[in-house]
Protein backbone atom coordinates (compact mmCIF):
# COMPACT_ATOMS: atom_id res chain seq x y z
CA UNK A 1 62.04 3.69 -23.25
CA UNK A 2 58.59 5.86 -23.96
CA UNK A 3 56.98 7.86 -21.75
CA UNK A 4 53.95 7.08 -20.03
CA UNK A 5 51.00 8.37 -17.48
CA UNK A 6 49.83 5.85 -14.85
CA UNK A 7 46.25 6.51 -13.52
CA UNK A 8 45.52 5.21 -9.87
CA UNK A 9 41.91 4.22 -9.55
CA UNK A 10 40.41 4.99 -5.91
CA UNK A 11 43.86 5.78 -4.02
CA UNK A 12 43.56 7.79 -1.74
CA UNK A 13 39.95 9.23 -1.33
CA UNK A 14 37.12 8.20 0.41
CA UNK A 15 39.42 6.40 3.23
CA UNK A 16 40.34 3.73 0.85
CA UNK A 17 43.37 2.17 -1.08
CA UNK A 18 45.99 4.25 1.00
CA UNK A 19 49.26 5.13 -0.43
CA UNK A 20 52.06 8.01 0.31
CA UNK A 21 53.37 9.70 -3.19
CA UNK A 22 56.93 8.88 -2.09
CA UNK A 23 56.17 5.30 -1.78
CA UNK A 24 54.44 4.85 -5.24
CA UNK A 25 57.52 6.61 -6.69
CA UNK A 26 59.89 4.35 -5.11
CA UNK A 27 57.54 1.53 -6.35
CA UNK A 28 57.85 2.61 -9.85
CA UNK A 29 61.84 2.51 -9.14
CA UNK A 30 61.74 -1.14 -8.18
CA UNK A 31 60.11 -2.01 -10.88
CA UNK A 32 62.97 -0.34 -13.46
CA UNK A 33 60.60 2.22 -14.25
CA UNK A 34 62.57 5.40 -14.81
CA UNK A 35 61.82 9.37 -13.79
CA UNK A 36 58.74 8.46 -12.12
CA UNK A 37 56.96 11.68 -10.72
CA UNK A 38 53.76 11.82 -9.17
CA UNK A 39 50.90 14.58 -9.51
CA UNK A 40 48.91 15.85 -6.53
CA UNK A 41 47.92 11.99 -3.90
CA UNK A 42 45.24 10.95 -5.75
CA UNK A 43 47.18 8.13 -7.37
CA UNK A 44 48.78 10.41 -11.10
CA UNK A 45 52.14 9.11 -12.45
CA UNK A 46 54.39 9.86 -15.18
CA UNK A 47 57.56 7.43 -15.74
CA UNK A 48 59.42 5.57 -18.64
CA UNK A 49 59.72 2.33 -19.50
CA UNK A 50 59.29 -0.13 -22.01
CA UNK A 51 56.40 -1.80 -23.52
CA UNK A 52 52.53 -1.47 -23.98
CA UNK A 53 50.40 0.50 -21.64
CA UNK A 54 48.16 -2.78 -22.04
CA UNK A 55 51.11 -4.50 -20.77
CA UNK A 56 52.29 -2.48 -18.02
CA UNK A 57 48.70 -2.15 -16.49
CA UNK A 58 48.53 -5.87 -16.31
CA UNK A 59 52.30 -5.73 -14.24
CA UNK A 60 51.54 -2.86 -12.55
CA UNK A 61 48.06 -4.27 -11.30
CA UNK A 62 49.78 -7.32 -10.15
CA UNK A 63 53.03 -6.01 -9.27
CA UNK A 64 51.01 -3.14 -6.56
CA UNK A 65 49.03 -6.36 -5.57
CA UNK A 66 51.74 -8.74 -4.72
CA UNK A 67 54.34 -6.00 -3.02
CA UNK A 68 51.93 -3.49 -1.53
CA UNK A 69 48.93 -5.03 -0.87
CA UNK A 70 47.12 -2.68 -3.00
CA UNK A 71 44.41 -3.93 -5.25
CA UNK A 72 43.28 -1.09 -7.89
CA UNK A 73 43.24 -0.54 -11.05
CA UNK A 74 46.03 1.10 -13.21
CA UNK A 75 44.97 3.44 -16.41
CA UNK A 76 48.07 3.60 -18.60
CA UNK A 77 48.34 5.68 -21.53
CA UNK A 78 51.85 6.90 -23.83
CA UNK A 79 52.50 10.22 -24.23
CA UNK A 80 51.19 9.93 -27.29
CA UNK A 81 47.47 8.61 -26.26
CA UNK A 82 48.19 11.37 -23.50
CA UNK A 83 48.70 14.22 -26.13
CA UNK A 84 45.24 13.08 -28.06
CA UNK A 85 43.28 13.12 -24.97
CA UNK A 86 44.18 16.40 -24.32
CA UNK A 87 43.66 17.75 -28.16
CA UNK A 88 40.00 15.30 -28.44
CA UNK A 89 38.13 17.62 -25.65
CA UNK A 90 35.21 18.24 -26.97
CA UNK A 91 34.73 20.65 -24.29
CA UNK A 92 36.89 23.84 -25.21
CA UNK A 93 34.71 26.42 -22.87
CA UNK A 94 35.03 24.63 -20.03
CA UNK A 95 38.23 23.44 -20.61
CA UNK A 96 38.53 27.48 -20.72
CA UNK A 97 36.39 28.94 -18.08
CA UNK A 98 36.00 26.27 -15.31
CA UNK A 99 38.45 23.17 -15.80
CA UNK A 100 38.06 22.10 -12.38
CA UNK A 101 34.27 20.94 -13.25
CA UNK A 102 35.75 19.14 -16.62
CA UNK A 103 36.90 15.72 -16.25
CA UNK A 104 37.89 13.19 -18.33
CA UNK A 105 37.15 9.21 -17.31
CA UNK A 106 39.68 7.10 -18.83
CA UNK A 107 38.16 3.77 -18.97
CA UNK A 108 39.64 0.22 -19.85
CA UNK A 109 38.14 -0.17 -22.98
CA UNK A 110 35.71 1.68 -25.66
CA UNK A 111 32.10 1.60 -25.01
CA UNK A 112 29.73 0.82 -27.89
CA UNK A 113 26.95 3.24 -28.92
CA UNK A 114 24.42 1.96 -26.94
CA UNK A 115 26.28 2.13 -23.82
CA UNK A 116 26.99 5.68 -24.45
CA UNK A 117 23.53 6.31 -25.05
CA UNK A 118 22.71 4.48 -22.06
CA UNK A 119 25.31 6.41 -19.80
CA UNK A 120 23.33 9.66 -21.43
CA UNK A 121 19.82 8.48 -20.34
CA UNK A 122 21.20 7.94 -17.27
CA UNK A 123 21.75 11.75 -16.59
CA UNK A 124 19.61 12.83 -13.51
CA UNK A 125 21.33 16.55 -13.69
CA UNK A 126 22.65 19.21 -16.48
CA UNK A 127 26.02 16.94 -16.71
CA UNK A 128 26.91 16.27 -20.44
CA UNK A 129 29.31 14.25 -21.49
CA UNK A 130 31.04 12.65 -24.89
CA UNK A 131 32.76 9.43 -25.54
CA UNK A 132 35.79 9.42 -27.76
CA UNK A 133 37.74 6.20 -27.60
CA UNK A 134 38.71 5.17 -24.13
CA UNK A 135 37.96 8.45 -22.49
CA UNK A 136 34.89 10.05 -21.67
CA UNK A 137 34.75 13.67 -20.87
CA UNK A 138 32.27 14.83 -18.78
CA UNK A 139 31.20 18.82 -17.52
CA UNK A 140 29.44 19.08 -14.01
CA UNK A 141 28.24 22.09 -14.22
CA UNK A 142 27.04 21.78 -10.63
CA UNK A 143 29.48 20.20 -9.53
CA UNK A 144 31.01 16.86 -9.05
CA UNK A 145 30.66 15.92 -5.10
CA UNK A 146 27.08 16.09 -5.44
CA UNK A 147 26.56 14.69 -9.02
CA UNK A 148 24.61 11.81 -9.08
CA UNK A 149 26.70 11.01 -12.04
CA UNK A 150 29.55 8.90 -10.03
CA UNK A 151 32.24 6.51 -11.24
CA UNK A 152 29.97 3.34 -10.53
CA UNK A 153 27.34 4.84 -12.71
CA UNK A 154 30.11 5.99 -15.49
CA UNK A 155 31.37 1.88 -15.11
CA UNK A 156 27.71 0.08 -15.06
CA UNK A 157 26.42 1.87 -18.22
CA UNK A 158 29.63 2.42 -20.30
CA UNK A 159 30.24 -1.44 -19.29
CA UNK A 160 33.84 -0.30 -18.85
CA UNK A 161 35.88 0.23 -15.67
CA UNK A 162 37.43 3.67 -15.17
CA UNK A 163 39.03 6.60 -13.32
CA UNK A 164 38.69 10.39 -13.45
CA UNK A 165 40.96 13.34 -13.57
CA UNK A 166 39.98 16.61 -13.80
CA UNK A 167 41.34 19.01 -16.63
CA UNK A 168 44.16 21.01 -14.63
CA UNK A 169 45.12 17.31 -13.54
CA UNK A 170 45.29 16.46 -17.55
CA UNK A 171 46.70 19.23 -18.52
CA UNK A 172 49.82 19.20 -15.26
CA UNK A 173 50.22 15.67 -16.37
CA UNK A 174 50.38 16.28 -20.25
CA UNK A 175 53.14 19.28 -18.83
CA UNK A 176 55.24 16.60 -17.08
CA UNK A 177 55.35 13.78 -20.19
CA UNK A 178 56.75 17.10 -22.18
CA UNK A 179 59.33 17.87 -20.23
């Protein structure tokens, strides 16, 4: 068995896609997941099992679907992908000096160029972000409530669909896979 992170998309904010911690652990359990452990309630889960992430998105999705009534997406990455993300942040100062305005948007697949320079031209604000891979990483140096920089943006121009952690989230869930 490897290790993985499971990212929730939309659980839990906003009034939607409702789910206790507790609940989603004991999910992961029926499932034959092992050691699953959940970060903060918006939807952040590390476990062990075996197989792909691609593959255990697509059971998770239907799995959370068909048993909980839940319909989101689920971001899966290994520890390994995990590890990367964390070591590809372009972003070292902010990583550094305000981490809670640093996020990283792991998405389902890799944009192209041109959707990353479309995402960029889309930038009302001083946001500023970088693609590498499947994650974009994104400082809001004004802040994120009132960004006009929001997921559905982030998923229309990047053509991709995605979910956002912030860096102490990354960096409590890259803790967790190396324990």
């Amino acid at each position: 068995m490897s290790r993985f992170v499971a990212l929730l998309r939309g659980v839990n904010v906003g009034g939607n896609r409702k789910i206790a911690m507790a609940d989603l652990r004991d999910f992961f359990a029926e499932l034959g997941y092992r050691d699953a452990q959940t970060v903060l309630q918006s939807g952040n889960v590390v476990f062990a099992a075996a197989g792909t992430a691609g593959a255990l998105e697509k059971q998770l999705e239907a799995e959370a679907r068909a048993r909980l009534g839940l319909a989101t997406d689920f971001h899966v990455r290994s520890a390994v992908e995990w590890r990367a993300v964390v070591a590809a942040n372009p972003f070292a100062r902010a990583a550094k000096d305000d981490p809670a305005h640093l996020v990283v948007h792991a998405l389902r697949s890799a944009p192209g160029a041109a959707q990353v320079r479309a995402l960029r031209d889309a930038i009302a604000g001083r946001e500023t972000v970088e693609v590498r891979g499947r994650h974009a990483y994104i400082v809001y140096p004004d802040g994120i409530g009132t960004s006009r920089l929001t997921a559905a943006v982030l998923d229309a121009r990047l053509d991709a669909r995605g979910t956002g952690r912030n860096w102490n989230t990354v960096l409590k869930l890259r803790a967790l896979l190396d324990v």
